[in-house]
C-alpha atoms as a PDB file:
ATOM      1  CA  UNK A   1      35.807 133.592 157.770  1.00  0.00           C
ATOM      2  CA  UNK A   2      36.752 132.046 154.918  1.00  0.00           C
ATOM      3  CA  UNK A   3      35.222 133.263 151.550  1.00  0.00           C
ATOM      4  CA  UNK A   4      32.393 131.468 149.709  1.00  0.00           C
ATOM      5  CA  UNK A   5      32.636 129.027 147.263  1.00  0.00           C
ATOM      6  CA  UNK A   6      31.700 130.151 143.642  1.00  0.00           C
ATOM      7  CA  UNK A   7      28.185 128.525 142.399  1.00  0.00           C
ATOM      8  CA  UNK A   8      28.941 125.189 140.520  1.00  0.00           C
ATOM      9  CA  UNK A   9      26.696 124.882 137.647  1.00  0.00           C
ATOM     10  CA  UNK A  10      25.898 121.526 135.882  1.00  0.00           C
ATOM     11  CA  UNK A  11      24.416 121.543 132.071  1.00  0.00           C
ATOM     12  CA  UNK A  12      23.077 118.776 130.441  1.00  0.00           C
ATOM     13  CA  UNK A  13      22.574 118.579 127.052  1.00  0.00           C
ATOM     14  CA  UNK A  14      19.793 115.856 126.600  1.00  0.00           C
ATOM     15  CA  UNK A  15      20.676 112.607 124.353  1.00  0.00           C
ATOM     16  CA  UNK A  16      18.700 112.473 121.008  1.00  0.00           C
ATOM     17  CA  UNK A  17      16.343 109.473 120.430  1.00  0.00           C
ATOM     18  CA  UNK A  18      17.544 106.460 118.297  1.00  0.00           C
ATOM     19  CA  UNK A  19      14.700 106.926 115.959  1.00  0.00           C
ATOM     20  CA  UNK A  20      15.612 111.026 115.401  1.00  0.00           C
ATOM     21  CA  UNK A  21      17.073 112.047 112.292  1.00  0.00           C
ATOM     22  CA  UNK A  22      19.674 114.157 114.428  1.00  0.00           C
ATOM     23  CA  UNK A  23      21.053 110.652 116.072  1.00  0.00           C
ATOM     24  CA  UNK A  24      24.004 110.237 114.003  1.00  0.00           C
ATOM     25  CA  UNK A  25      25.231 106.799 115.965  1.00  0.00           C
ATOM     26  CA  UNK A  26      25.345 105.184 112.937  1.00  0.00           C
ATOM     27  CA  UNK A  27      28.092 107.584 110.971  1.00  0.00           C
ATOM     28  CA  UNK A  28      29.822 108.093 114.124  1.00  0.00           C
ATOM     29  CA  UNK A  29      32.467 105.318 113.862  1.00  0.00           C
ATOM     30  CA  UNK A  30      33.307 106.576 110.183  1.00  0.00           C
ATOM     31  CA  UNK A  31      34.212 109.858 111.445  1.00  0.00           C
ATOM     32  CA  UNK A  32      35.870 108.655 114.286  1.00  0.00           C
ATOM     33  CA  UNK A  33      33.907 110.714 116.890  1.00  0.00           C
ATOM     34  CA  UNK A  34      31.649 109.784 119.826  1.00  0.00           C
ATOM     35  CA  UNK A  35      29.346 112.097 118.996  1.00  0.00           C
ATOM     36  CA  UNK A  36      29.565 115.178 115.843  1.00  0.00           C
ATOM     37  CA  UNK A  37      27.460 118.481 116.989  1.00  0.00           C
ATOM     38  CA  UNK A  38      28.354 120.535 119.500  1.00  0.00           C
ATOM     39  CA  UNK A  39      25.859 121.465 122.688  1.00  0.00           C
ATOM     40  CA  UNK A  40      26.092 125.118 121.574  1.00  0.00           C
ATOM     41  CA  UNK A  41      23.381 127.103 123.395  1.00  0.00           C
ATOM     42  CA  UNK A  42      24.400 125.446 126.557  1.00  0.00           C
ATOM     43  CA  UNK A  43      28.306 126.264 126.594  1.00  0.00           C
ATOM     44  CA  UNK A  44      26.447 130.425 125.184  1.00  0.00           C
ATOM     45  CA  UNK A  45      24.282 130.257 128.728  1.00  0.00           C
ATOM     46  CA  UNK A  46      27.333 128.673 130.228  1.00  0.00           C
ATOM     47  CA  UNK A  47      29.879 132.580 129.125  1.00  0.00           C
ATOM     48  CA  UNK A  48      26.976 134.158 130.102  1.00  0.00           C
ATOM     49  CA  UNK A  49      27.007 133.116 133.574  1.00  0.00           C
ATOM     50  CA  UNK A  50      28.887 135.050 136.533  1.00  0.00           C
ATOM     51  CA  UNK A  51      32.392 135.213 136.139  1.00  0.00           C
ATOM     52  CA  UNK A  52      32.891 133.531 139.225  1.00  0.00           C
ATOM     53  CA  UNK A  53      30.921 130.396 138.624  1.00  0.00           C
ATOM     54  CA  UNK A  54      32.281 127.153 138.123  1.00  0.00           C
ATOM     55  CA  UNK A  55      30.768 125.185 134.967  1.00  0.00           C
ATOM     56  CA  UNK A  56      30.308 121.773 133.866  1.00  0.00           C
ATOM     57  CA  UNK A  57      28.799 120.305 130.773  1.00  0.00           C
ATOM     58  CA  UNK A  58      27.650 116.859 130.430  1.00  0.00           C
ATOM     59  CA  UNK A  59      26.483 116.046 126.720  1.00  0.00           C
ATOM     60  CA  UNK A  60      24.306 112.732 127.158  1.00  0.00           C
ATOM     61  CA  UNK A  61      24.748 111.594 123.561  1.00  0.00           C
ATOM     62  CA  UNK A  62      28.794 110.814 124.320  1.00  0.00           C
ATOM     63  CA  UNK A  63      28.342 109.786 127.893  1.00  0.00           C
ATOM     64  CA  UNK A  64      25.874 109.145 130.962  1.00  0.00           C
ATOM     65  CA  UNK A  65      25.030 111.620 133.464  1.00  0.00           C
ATOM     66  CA  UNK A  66      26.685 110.224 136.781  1.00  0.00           C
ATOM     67  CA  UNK A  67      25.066 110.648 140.711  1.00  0.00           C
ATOM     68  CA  UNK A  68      28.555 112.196 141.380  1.00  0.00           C
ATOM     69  CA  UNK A  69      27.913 114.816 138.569  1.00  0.00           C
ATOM     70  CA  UNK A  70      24.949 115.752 140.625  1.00  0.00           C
ATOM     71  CA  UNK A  71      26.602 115.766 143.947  1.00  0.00           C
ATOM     72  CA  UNK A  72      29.152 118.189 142.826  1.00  0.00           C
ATOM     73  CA  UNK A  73      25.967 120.703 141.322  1.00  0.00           C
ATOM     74  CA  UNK A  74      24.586 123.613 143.160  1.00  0.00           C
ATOM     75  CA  UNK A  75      22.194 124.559 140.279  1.00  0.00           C
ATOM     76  CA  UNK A  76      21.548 121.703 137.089  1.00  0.00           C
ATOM     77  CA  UNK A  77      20.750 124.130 133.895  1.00  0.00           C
ATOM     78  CA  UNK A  78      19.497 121.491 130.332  1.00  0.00           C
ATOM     79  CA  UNK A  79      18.486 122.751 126.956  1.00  0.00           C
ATOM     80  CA  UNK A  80      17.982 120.940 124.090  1.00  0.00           C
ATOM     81  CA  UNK A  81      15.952 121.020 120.469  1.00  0.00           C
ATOM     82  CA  UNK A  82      12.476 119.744 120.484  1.00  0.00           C
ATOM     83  CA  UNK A  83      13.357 116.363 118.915  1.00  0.00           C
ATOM     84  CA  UNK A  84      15.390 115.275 122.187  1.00  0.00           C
END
């Protein structure tokens, strides 16, 4: 019998609202970045998470969250600051 497969484990960082002062769209081309904060607490749950698990992270303010991302998910893990 083949061995199981490790856990896959989606996170998704929620997009922040046009009208939130965190939504920096409007600096974004300046800098030359899709998006300029990092989804910190989700890639900290993501090292805390078994060593065998496979990991993910979709951050919704640089792209949209996909059916296929979902197929591919045993377990969908989101976080996010009360603003989003």
């Amino acid at each position: 019998m083949p061995p199981p497969r490790p856990t896959r484990c989606l996170l998704v960082y929620p997009k922040f609202s046009d009208a939130s002062f965190w939504n920096f769209a409007d600096i974004m081309p300046m800098a030359g970045r899709k998006y300029i904060t990092q989804p910190l607490g989700l890639i900290t749950v993501a090292a805390m998470l078994p060593e065998g698990w496979e990991c993910r992270l979709v951050d919704l303010n640089t792209r949209t969250l996909e059916a296929a991302d979902l197929a591919w998910a045993d377990l969908v893990m989101t976080g996010g600051m009360i603003t989003q």
